[in-house]
Protein backbone atom coordinates (compact mmCIF):
# COMPACT_ATOMS: atom_id res chain seq x y z
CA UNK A 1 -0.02 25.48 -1.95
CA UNK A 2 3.30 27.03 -2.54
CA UNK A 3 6.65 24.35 -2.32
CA UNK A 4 7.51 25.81 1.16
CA UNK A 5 4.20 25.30 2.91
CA UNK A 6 3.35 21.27 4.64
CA UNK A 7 0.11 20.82 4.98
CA UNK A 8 -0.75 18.43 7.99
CA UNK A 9 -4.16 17.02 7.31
CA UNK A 10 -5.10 14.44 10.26
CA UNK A 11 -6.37 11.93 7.42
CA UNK A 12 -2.96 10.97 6.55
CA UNK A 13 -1.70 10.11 10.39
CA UNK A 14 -5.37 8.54 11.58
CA UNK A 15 -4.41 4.48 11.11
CA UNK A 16 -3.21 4.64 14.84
CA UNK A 17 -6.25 6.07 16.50
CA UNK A 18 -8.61 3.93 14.45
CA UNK A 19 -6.45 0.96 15.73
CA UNK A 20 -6.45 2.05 18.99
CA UNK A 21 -10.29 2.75 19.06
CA UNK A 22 -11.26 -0.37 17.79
CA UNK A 23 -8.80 -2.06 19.87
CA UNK A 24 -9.97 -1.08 23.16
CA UNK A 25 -13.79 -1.70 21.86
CA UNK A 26 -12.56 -5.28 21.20
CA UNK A 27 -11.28 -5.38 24.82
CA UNK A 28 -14.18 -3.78 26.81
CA UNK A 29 -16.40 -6.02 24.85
CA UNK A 30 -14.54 -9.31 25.22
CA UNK A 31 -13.68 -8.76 28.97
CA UNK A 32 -16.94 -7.45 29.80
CA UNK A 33 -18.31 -10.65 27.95
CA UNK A 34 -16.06 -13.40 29.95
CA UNK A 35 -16.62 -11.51 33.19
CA UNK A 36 -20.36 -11.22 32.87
CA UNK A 37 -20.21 -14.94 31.49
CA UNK A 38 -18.27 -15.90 34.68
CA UNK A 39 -20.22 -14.14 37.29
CA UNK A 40 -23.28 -15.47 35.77
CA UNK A 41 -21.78 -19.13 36.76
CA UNK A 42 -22.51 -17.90 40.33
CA UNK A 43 -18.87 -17.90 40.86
CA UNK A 44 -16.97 -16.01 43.51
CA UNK A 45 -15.58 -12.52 43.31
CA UNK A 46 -11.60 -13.97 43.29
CA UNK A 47 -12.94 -16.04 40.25
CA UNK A 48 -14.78 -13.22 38.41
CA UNK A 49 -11.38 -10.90 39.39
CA UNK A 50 -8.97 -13.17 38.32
CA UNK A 51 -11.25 -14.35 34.75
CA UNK A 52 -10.93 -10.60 33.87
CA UNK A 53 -7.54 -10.37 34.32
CA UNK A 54 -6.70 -13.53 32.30
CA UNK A 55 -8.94 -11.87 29.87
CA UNK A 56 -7.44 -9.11 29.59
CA UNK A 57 -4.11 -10.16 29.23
CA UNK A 58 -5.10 -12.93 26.83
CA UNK A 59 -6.47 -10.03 24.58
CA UNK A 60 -3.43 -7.86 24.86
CA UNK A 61 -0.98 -10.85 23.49
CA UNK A 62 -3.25 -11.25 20.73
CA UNK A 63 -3.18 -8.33 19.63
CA UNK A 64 0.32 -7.80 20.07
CA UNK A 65 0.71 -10.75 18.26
CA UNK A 66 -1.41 -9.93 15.26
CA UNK A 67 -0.39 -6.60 14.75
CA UNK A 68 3.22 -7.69 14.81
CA UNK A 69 2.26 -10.15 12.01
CA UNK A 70 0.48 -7.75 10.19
CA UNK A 71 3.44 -5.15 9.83
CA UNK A 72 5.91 -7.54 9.62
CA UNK A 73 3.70 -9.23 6.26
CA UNK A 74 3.24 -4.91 5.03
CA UNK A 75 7.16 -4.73 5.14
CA UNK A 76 8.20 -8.29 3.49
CA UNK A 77 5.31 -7.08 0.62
CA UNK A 78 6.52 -3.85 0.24
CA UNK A 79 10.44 -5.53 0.09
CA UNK A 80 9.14 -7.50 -2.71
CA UNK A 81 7.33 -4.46 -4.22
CA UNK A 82 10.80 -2.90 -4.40
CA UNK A 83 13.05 -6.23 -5.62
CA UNK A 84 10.46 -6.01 -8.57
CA UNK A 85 10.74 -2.38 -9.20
CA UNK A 86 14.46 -2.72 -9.01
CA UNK A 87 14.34 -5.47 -11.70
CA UNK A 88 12.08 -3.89 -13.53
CA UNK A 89 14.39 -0.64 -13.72
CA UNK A 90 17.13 -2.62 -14.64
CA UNK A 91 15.26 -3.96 -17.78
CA UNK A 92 13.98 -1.62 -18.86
CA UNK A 93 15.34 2.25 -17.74
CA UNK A 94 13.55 4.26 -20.26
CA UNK A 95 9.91 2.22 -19.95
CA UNK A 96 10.02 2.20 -16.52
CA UNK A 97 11.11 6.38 -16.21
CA UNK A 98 7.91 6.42 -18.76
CA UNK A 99 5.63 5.02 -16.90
CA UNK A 100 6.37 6.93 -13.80
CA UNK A 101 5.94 10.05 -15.95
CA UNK A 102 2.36 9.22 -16.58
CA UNK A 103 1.45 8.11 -13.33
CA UNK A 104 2.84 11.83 -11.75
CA UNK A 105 0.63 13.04 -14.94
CA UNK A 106 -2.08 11.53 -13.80
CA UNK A 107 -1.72 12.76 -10.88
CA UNK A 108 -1.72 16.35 -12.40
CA UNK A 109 1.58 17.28 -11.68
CA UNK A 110 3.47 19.54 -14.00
CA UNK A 111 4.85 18.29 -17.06
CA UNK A 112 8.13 19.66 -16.63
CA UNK A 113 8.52 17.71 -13.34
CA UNK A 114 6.67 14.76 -14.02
């Protein structure tokens, strides 16, 4: 791949679907579940109606909720990630420019621009 041609492999934006996919699994499953459970109680339609509404809206706060803890715990680790870096850099320039060189060597890019 020449420097002026992006790639756009799916691989790297897929997180979202997968959520999504799994997500509305969750919900079919868990809804279906309380109103089966519900209309199984010999209950009336109203009941079974308004059971899969509370359902569903019970499910979509927790997941709101949950994902909103989960990137908000991604950012305040990756926050740290860089306060440590930054410290790190300051004690030691050289080491730290080092070690970054043989990670990008590693990673089998060029000497010249590791």
């Amino acid at each position: 791949m020449y420097a002026g041609n992006i790639e756009r492999h799916r691989t790297q934006r897929i997180g979202w679907l997968r959520a999504a996919v799994l997500g509305a699994n969750d919900g079919i499953l868990s809804t279906s579940s309380l109103v089966l459970g519900v209309a199984a109680s010999h209950a009336n339609h109203r009941s079974v109606l308004v059971a899969g509404v509370a359902g569903l809206v019970a499910g979509a706060m927790s997941m709101a909720a949950g994902e909103y803890v989960s990137v908000h715990s991604q950012a305040d680790t990756e926050q740290a990630d860089l306060k440590l870096e930054r410290a790190e850099l300051k004690a030691d320039d050289k080491g730290e420019h080092k070690e970054l060189q043989a990670t990008r060597s590693r990673r089998n890019h060029p000497r010249s621009r590791a």
